[in-house]
PDB file of N, CA and C in Angstrom:
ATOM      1  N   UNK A   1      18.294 -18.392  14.444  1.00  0.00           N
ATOM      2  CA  UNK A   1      18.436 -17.538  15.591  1.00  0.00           C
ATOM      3  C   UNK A   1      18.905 -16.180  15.098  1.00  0.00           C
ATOM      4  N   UNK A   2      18.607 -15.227  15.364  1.00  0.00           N
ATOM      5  CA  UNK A   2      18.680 -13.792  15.219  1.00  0.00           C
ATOM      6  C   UNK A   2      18.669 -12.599  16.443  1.00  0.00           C
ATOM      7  N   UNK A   3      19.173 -11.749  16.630  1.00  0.00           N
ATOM      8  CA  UNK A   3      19.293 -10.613  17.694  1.00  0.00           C
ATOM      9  C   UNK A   3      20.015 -10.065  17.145  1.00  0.00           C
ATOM     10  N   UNK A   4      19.689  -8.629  18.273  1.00  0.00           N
ATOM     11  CA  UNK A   4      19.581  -7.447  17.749  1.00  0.00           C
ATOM     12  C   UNK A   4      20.107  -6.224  19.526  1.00  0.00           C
ATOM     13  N   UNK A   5      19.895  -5.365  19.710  1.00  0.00           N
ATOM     14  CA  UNK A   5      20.093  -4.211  20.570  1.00  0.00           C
ATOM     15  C   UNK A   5      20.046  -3.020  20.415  1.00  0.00           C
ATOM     16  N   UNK A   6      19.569  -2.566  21.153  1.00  0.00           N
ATOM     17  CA  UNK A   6      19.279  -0.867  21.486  1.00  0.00           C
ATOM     18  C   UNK A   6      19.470  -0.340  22.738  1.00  0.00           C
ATOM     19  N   UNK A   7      20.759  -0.049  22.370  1.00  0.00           N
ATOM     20  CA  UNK A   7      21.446   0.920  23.485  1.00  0.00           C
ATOM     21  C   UNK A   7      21.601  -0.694  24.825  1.00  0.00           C
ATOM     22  N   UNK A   8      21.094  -0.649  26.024  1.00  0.00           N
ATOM     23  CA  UNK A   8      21.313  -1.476  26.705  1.00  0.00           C
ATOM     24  C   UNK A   8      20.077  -2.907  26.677  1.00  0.00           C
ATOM     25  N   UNK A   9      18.896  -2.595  25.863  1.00  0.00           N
ATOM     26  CA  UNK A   9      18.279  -3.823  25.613  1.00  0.00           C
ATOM     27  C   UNK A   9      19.006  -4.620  24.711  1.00  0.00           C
ATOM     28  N   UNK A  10      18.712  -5.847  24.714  1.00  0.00           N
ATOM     29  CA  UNK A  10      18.901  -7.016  23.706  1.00  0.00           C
ATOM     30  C   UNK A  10      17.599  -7.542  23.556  1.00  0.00           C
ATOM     31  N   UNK A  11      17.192  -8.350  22.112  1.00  0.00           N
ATOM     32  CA  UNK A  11      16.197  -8.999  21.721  1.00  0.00           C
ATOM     33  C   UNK A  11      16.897 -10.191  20.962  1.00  0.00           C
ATOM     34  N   UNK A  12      16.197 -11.094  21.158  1.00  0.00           N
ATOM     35  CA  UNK A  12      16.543 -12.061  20.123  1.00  0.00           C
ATOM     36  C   UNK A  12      15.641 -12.898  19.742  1.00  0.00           C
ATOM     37  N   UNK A  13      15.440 -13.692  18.671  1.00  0.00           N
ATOM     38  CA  UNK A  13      14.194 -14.842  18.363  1.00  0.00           C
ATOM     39  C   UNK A  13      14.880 -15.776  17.466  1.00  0.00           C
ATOM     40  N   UNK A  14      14.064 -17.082  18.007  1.00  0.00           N
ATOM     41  CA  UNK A  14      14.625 -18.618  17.324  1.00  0.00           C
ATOM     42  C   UNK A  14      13.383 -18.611  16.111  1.00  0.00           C
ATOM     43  N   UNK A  15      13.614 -18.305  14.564  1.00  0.00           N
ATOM     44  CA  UNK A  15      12.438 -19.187  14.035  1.00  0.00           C
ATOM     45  C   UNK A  15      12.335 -20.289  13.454  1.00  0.00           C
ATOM     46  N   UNK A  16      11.098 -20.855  13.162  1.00  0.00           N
ATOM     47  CA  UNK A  16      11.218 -22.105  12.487  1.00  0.00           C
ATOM     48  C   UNK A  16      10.900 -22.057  11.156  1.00  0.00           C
ATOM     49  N   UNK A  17      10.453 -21.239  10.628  1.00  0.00           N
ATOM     50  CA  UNK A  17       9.914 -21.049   9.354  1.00  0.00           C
ATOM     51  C   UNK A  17      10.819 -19.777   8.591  1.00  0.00           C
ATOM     52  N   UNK A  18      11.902 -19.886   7.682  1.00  0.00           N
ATOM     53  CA  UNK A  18      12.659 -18.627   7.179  1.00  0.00           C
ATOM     54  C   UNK A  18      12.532 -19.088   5.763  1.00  0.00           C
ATOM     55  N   UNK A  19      12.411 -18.079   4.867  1.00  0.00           N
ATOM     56  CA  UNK A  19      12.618 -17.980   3.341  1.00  0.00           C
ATOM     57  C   UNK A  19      13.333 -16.781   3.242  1.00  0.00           C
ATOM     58  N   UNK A  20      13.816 -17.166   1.967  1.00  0.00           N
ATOM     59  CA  UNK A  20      14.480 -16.447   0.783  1.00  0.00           C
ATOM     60  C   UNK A  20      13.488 -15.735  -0.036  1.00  0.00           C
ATOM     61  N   UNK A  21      13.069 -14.214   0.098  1.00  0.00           N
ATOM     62  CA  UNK A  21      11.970 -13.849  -1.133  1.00  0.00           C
ATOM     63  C   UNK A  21      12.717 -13.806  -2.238  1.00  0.00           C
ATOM     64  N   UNK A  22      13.419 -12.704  -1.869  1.00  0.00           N
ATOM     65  CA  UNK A  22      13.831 -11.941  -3.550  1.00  0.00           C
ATOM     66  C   UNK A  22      15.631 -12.082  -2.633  1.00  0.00           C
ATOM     67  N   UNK A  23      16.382 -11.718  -3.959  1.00  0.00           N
ATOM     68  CA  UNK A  23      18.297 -11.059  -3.771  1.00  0.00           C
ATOM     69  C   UNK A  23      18.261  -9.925  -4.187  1.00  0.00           C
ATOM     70  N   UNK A  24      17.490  -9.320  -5.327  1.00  0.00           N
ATOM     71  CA  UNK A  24      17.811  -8.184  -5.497  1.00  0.00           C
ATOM     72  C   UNK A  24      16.340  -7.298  -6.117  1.00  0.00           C
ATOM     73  N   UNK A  25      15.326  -6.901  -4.406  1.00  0.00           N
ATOM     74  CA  UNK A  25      15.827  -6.211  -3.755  1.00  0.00           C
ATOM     75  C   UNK A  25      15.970  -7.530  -2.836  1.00  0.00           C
ATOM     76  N   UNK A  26      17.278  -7.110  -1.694  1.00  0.00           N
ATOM     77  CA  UNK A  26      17.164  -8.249  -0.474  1.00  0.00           C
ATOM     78  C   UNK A  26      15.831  -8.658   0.732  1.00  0.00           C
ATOM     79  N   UNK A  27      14.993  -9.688   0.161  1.00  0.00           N
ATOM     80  CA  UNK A  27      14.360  -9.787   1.381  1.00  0.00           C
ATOM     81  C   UNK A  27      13.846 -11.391   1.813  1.00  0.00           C
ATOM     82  N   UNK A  28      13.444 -10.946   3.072  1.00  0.00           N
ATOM     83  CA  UNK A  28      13.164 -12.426   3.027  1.00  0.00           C
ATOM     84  C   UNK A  28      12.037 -12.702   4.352  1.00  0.00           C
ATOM     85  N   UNK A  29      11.611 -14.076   4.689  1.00  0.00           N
ATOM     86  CA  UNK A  29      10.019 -13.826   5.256  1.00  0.00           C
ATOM     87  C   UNK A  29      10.660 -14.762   6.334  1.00  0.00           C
ATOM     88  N   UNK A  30       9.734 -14.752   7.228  1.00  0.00           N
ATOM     89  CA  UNK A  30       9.617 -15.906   8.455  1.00  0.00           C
ATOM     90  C   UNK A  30       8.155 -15.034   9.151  1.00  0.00           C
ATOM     91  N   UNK A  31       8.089 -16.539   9.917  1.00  0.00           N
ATOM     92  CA  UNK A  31       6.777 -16.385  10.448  1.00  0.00           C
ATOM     93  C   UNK A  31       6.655 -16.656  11.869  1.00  0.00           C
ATOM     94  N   UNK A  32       6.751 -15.438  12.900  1.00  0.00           N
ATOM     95  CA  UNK A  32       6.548 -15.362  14.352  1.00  0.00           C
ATOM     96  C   UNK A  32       5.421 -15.727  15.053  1.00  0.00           C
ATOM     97  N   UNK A  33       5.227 -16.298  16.139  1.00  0.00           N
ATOM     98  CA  UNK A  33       4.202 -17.209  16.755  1.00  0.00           C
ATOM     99  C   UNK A  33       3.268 -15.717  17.260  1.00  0.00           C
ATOM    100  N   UNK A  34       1.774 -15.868  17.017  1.00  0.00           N
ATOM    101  CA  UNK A  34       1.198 -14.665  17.461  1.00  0.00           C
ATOM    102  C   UNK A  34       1.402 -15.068  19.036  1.00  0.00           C
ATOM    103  N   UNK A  35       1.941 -15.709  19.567  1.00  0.00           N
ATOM    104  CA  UNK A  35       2.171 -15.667  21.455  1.00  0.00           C
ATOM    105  C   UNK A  35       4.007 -15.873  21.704  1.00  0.00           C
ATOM    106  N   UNK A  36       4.557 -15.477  20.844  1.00  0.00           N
ATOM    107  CA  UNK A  36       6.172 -14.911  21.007  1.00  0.00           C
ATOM    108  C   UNK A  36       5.879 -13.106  21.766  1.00  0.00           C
ATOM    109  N   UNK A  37       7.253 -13.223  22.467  1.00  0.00           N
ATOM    110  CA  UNK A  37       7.023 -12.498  23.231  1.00  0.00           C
ATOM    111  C   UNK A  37       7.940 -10.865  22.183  1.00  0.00           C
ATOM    112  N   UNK A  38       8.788 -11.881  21.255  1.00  0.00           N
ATOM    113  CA  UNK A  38       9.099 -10.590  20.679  1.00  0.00           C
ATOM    114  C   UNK A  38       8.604 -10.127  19.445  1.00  0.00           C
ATOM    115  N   UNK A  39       7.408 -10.539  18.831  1.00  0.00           N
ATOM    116  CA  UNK A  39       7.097 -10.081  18.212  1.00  0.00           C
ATOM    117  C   UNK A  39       6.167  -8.746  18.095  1.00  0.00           C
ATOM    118  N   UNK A  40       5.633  -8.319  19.207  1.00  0.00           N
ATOM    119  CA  UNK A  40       5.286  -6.748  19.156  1.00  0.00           C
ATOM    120  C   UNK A  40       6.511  -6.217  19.096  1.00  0.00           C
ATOM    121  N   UNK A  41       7.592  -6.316  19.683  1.00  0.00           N
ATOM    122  CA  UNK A  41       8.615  -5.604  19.728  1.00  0.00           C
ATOM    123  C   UNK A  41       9.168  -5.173  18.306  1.00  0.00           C
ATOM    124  N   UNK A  42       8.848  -6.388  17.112  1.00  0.00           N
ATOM    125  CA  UNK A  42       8.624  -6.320  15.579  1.00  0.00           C
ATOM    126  C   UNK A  42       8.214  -5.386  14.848  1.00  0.00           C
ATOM    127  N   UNK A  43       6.617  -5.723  15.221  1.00  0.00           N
ATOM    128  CA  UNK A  43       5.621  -4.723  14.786  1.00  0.00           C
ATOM    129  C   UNK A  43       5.641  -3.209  15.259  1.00  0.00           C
ATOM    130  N   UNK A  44       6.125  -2.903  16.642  1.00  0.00           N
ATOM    131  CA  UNK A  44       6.906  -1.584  17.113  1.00  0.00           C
ATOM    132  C   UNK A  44       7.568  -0.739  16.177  1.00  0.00           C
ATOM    133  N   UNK A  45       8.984  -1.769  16.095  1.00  0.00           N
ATOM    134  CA  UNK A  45       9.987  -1.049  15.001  1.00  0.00           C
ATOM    135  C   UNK A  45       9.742  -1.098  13.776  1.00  0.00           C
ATOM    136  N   UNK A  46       8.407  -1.724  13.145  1.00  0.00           N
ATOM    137  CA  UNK A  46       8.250  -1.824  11.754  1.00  0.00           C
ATOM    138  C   UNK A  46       7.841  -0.504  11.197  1.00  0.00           C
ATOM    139  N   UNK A  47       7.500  -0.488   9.506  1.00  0.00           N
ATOM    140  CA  UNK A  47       7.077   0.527   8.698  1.00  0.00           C
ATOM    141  C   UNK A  47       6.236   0.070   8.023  1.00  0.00           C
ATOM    142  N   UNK A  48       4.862   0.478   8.167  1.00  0.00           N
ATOM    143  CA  UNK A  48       3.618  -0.120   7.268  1.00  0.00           C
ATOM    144  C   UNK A  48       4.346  -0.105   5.463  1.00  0.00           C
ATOM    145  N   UNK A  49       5.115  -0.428   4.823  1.00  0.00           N
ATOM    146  CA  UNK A  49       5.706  -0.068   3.336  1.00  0.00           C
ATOM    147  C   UNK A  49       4.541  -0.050   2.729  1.00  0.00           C
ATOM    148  N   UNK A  50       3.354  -0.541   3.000  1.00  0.00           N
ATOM    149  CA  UNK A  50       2.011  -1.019   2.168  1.00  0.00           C
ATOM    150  C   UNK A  50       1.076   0.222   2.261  1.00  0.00           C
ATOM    151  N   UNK A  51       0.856   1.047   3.240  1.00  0.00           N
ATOM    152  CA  UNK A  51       0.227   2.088   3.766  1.00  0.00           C
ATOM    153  C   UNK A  51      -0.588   2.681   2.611  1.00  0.00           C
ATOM    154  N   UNK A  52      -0.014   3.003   1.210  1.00  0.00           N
ATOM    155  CA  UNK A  52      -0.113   3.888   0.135  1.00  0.00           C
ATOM    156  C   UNK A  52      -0.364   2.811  -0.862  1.00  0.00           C
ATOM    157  N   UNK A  53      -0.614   1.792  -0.698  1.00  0.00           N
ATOM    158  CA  UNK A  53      -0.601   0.906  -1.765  1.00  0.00           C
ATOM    159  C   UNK A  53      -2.403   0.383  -1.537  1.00  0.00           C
ATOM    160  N   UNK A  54      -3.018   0.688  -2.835  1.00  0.00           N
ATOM    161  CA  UNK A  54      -4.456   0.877  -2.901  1.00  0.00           C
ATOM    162  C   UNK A  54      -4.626  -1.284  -3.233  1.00  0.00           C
ATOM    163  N   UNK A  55      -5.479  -1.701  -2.849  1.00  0.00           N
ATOM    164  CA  UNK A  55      -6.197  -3.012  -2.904  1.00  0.00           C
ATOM    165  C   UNK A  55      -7.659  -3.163  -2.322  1.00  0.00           C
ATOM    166  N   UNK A  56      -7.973  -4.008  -2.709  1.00  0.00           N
ATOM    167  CA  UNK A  56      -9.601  -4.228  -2.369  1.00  0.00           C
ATOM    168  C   UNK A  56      -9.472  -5.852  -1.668  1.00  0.00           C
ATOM    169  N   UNK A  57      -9.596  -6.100  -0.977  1.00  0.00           N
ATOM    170  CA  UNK A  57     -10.353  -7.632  -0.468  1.00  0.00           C
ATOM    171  C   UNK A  57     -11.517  -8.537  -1.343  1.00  0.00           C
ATOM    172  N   UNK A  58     -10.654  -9.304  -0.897  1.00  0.00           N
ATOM    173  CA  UNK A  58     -11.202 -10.469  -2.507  1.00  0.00           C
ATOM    174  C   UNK A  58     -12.466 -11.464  -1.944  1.00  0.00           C
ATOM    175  N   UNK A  59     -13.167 -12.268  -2.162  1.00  0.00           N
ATOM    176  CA  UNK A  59     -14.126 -13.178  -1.693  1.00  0.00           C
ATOM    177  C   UNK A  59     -13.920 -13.367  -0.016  1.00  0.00           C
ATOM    178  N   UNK A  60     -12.488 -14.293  -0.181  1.00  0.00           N
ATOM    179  CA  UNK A  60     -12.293 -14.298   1.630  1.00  0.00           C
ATOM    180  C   UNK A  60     -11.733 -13.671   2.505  1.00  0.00           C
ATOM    181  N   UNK A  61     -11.245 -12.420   1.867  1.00  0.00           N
ATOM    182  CA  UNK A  61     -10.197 -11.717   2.647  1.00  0.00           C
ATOM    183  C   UNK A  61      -9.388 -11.376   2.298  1.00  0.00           C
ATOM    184  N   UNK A  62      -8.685 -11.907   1.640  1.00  0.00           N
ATOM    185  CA  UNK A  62      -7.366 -11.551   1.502  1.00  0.00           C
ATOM    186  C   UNK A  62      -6.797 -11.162   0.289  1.00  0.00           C
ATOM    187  N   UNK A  63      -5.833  -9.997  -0.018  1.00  0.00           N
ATOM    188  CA  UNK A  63      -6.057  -8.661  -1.179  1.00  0.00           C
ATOM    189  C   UNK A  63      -6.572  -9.444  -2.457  1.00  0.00           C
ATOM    190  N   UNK A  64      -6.849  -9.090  -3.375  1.00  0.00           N
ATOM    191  CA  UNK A  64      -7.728  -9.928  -4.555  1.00  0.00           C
ATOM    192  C   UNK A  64      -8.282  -8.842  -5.754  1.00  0.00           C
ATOM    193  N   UNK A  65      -8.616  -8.972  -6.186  1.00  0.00           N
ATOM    194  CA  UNK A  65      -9.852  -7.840  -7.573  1.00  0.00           C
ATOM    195  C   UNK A  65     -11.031  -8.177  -6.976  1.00  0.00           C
TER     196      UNK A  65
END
């Protein structure tokens, strides 16, 4: 369980799926239901970090040589 606020909103989300990526730098993953209601609210406040980072699509899709 996790939450958060801005100014007089609150958000919060239960997940079921959390990892540990890395400690140093700190990060870590979970995976939001594409029909959760707060996950645009996610993708809203996010930052593409990848934006500038050059890849090509591999046989099925997904980044590859």
């Amino acid at each position: 369980m996790s939450g958060t606020y801005r100014g007089e909103t609150r958000t919060g989300m239960a997940v079921r799926s959390f990892s540990s990526v890395s400690l140093d730098p700190p990060l870590i993953c979970f995976c939001p239901a594409h029909t959760s209601s707060t996950r645009p609210k996610i993708r809203a406040a996010g930052v593409d970090r990848f934006a500038e980072v050059g890849w090509t699509p591999g046989a099925f899709g997904a980044p590859g040589g």
